[in-house]
Protein backbone atom coordinates (compact mmCIF):
# COMPACT_ATOMS: atom_id res chain seq x y z
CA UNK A 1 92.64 -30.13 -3.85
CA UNK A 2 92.91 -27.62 -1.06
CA UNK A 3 95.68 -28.71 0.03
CA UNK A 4 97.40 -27.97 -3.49
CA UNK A 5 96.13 -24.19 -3.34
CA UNK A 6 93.43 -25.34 -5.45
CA UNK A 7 90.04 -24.65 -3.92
CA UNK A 8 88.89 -21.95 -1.73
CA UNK A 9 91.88 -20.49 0.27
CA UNK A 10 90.33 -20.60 3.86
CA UNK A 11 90.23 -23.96 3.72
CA UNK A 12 94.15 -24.29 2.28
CA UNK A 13 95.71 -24.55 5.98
CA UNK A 14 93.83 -27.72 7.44
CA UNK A 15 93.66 -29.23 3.93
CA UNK A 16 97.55 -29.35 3.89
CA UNK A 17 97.64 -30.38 8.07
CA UNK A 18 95.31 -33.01 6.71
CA UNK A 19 97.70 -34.06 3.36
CA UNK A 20 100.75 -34.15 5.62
CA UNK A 21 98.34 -36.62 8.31
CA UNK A 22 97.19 -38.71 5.67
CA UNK A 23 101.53 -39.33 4.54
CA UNK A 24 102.35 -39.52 8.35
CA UNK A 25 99.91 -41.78 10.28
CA UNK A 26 100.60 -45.32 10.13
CA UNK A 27 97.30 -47.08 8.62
CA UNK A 28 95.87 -43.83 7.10
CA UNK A 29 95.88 -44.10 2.95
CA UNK A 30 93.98 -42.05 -0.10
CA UNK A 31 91.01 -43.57 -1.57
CA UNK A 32 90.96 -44.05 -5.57
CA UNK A 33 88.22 -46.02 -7.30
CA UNK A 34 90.32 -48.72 -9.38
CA UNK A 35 88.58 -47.02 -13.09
CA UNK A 36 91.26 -44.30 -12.45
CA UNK A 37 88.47 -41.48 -11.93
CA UNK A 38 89.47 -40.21 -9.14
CA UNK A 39 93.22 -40.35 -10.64
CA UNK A 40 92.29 -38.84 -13.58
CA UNK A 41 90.62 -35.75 -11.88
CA UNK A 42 94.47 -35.19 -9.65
CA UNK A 43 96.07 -35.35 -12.83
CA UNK A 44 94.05 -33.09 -14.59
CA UNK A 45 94.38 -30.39 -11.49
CA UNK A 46 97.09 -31.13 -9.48
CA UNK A 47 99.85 -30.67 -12.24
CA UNK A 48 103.17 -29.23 -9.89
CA UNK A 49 104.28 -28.40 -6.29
CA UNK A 50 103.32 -30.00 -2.71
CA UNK A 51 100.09 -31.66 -4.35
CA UNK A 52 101.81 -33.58 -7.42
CA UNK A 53 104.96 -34.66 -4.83
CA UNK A 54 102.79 -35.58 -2.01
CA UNK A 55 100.59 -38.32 -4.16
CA UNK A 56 103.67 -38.98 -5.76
CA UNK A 57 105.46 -40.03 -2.26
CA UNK A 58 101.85 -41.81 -1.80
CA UNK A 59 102.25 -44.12 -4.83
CA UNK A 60 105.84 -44.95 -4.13
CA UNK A 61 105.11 -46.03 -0.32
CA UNK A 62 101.93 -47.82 -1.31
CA UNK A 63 99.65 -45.15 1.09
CA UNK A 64 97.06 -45.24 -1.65
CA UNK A 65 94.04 -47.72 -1.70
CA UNK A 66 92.70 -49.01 -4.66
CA UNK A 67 89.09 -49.71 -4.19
CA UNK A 68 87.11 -51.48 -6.50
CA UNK A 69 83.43 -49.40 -6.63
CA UNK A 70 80.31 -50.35 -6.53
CA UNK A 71 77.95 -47.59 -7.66
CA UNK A 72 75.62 -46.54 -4.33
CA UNK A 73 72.11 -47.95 -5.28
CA UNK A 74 69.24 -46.25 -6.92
CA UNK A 75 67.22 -45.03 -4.26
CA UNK A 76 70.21 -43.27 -3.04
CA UNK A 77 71.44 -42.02 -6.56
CA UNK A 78 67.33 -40.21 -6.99
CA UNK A 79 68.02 -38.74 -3.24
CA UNK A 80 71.45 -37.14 -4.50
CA UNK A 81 69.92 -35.82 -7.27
CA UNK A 82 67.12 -34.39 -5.92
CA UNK A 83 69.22 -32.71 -3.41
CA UNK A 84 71.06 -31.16 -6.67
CA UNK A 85 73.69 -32.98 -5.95
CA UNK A 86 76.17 -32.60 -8.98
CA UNK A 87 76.73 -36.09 -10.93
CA UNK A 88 80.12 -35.46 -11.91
CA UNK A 89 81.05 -36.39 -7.92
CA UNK A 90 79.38 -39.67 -7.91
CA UNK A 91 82.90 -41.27 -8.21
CA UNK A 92 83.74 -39.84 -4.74
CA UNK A 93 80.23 -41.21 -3.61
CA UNK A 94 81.23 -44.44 -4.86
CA UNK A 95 84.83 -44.47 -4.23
CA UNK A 96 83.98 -43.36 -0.47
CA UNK A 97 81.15 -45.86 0.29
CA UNK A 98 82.97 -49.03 -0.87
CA UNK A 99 85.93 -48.19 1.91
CA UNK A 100 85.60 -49.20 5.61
CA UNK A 101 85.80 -45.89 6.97
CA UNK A 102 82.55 -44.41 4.42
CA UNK A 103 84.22 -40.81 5.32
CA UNK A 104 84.83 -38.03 2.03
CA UNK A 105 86.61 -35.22 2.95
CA UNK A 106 85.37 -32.22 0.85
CA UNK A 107 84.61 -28.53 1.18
CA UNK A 108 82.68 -28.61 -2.10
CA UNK A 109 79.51 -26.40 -1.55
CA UNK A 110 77.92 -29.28 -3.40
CA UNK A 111 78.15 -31.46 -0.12
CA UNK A 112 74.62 -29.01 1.44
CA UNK A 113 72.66 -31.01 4.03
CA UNK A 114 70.28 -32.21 1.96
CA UNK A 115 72.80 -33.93 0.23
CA UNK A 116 74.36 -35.26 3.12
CA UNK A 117 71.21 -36.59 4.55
CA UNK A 118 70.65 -38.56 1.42
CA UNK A 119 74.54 -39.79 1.97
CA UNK A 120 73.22 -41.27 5.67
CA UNK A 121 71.36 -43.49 4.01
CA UNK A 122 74.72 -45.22 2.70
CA UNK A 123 76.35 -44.61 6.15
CA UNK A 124 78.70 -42.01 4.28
CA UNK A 125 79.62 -39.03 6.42
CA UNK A 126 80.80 -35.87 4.53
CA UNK A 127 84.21 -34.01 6.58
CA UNK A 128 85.97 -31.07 6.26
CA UNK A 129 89.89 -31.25 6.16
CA UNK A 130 89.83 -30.46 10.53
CA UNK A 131 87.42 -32.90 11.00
CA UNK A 132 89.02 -34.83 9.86
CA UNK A 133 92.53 -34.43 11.11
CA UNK A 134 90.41 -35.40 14.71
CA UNK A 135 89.77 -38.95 13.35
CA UNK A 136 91.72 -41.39 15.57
């Protein structure tokens, strides 16, 4: 969503370096769970400019990955909400730890370290947009 001028502004640049990686390296895709969650929250934010063209151009050169979810299991769900972790974001949890890579990109304060502690447990490591512009 950064990338789209849509969350917090210092994080806008490498969101968009990361948009334009994600379209331009061969093998690199975006993650969406196949109940149309995660496509459902683009289209409800992402409604003109770079962000709607650049998932268009996704679709139409098949760079995004379906990925049938499983949700994480319970002891991890407790952990997440213990850690205040906000339920509304489980489809990212979900969506993220039923891909090979188990890496979310996300500058949501929501991601704190307790939270990402309890997402070791599912081998799911929590990036920003640079980090993850360094993944080979």
């Amino acid at each position: 969503m950064s990338g789209s001028t849509l969350g917090a502004l210092e994080h806008s640049e490498a969101s968009l370096n990361l948009l334009k990686a994600i379209e331009a390296r061969s093998g690199w895709a975006l993650a969406m769970d196949t109940k149309g969650r995660i496509r459902h929250q683009y289209e409800e934010k992402i409604k003109h400019g770079f962000g709607k063209d650049w998932l268009r151009r996704l679709a139409t050169t098949n760079r995004i990955l379906f990925i049938k979810c499983q949700n994480v299991d319970k002891g991890t769900r407790t952990a997440l909400k213990e850690a205040h972790f906000d339920t509304e974001d489980f489809k990212y949890v979900d969506t993220a730890a039923s891909t090979s890579s188990k890496k979310l990109v996300s500058h949501d304060p929501d991601y704190s370290p307790k939270v990402r502690k309890a997402l070791k447990r599912i081998s799911v490591s929590v990036l920003s947009a640079a980090e993850g512009l360094q993944i080979d």
